[in-house]
C-alpha atoms as a PDB file:
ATOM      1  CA  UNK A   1     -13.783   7.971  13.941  1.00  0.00           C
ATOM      2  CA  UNK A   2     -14.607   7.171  10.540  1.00  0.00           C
ATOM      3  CA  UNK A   3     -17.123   9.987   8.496  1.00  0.00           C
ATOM      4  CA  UNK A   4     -18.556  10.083   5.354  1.00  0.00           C
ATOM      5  CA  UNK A   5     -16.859  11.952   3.086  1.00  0.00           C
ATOM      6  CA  UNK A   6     -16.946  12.927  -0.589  1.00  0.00           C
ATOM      7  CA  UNK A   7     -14.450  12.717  -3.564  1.00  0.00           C
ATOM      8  CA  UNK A   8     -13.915  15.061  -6.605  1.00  0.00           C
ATOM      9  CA  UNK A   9     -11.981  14.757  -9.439  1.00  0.00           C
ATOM     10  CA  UNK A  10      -9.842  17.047 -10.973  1.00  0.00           C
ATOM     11  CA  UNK A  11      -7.138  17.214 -13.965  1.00  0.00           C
ATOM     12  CA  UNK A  12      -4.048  17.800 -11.984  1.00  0.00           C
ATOM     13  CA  UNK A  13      -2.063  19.595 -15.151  1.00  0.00           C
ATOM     14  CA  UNK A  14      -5.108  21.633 -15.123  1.00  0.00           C
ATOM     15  CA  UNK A  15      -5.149  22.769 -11.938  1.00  0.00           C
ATOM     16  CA  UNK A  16      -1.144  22.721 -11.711  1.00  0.00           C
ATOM     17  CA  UNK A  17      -1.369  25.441 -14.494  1.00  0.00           C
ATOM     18  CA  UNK A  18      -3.953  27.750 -12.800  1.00  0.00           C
ATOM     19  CA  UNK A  19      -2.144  27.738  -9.949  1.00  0.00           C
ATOM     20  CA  UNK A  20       1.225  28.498 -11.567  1.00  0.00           C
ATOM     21  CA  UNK A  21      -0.771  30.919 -13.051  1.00  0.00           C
ATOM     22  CA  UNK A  22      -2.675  32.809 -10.226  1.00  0.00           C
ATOM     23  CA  UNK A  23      -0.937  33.011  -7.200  1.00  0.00           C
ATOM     24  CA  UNK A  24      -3.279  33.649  -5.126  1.00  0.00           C
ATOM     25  CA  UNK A  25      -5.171  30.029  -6.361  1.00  0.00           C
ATOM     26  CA  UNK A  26      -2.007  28.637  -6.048  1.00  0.00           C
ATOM     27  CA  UNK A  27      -1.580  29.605  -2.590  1.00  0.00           C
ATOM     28  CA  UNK A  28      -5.044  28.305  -1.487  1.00  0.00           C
ATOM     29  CA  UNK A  29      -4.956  25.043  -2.929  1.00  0.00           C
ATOM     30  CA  UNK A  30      -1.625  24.877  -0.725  1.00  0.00           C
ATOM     31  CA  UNK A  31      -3.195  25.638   2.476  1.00  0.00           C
ATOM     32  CA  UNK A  32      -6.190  23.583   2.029  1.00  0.00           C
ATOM     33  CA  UNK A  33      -3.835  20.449   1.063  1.00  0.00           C
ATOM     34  CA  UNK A  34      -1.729  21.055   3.944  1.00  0.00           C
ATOM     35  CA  UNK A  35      -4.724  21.355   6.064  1.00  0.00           C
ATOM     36  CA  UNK A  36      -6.257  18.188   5.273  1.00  0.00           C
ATOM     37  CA  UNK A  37      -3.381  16.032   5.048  1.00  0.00           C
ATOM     38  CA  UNK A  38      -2.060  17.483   8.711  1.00  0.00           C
ATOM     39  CA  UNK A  39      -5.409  16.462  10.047  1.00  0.00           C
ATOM     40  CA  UNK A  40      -5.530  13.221   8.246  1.00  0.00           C
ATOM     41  CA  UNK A  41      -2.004  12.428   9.532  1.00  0.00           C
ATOM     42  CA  UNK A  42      -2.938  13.561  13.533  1.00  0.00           C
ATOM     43  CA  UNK A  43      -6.008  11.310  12.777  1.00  0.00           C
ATOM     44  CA  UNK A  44      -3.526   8.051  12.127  1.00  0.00           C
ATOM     45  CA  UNK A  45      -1.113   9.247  15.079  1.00  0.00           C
ATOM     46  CA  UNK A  46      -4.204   8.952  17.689  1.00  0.00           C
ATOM     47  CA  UNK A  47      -5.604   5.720  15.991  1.00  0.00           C
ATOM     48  CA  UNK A  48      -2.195   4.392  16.070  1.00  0.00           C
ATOM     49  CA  UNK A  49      -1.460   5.701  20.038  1.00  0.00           C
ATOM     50  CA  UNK A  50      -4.501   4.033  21.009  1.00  0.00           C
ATOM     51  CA  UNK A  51      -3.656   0.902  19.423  1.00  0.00           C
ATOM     52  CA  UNK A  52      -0.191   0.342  19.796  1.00  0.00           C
ATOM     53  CA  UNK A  53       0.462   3.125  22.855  1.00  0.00           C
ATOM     54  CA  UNK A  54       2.531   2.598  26.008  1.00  0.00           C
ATOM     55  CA  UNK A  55      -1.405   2.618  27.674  1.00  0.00           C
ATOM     56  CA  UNK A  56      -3.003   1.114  24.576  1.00  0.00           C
ATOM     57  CA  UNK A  57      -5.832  -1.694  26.058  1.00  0.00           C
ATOM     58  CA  UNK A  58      -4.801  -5.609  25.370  1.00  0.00           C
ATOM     59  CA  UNK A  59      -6.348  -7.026  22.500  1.00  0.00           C
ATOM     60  CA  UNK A  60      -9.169  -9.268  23.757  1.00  0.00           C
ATOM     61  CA  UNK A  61      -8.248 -13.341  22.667  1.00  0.00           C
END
């Protein structure tokens, strides 16, 4: 499933320093990175079960 999604910008030094600097920043900005890019990466495994899967459909000629 593809969605619609948004993208923000941010100066990575900048951030890199307030988190180094707060830990409790720091800490969320982990989580919420390691969220998203575990569900971005189970995303790909399905997409790439149900392509290329030991039940994954024939492509049509």
């Amino acid at each position: 499933m593809i969605r619609a999604g948004q993208a923000v910008e941010f100066d990575a030094a900048a951030v890199r320093s307030l988190c180094e600097a707060d830990a409790n920043l720091g800490r969320a900005v982990y989580k919420y990175v390691a969220e998203t890019v575990v569900e971005r990466l189970h995303g790909t495994r399905e997409r790439l079960l149900q392509l290329y899967g030991p039940w994954a459909e024939a492509p049509e000629a």
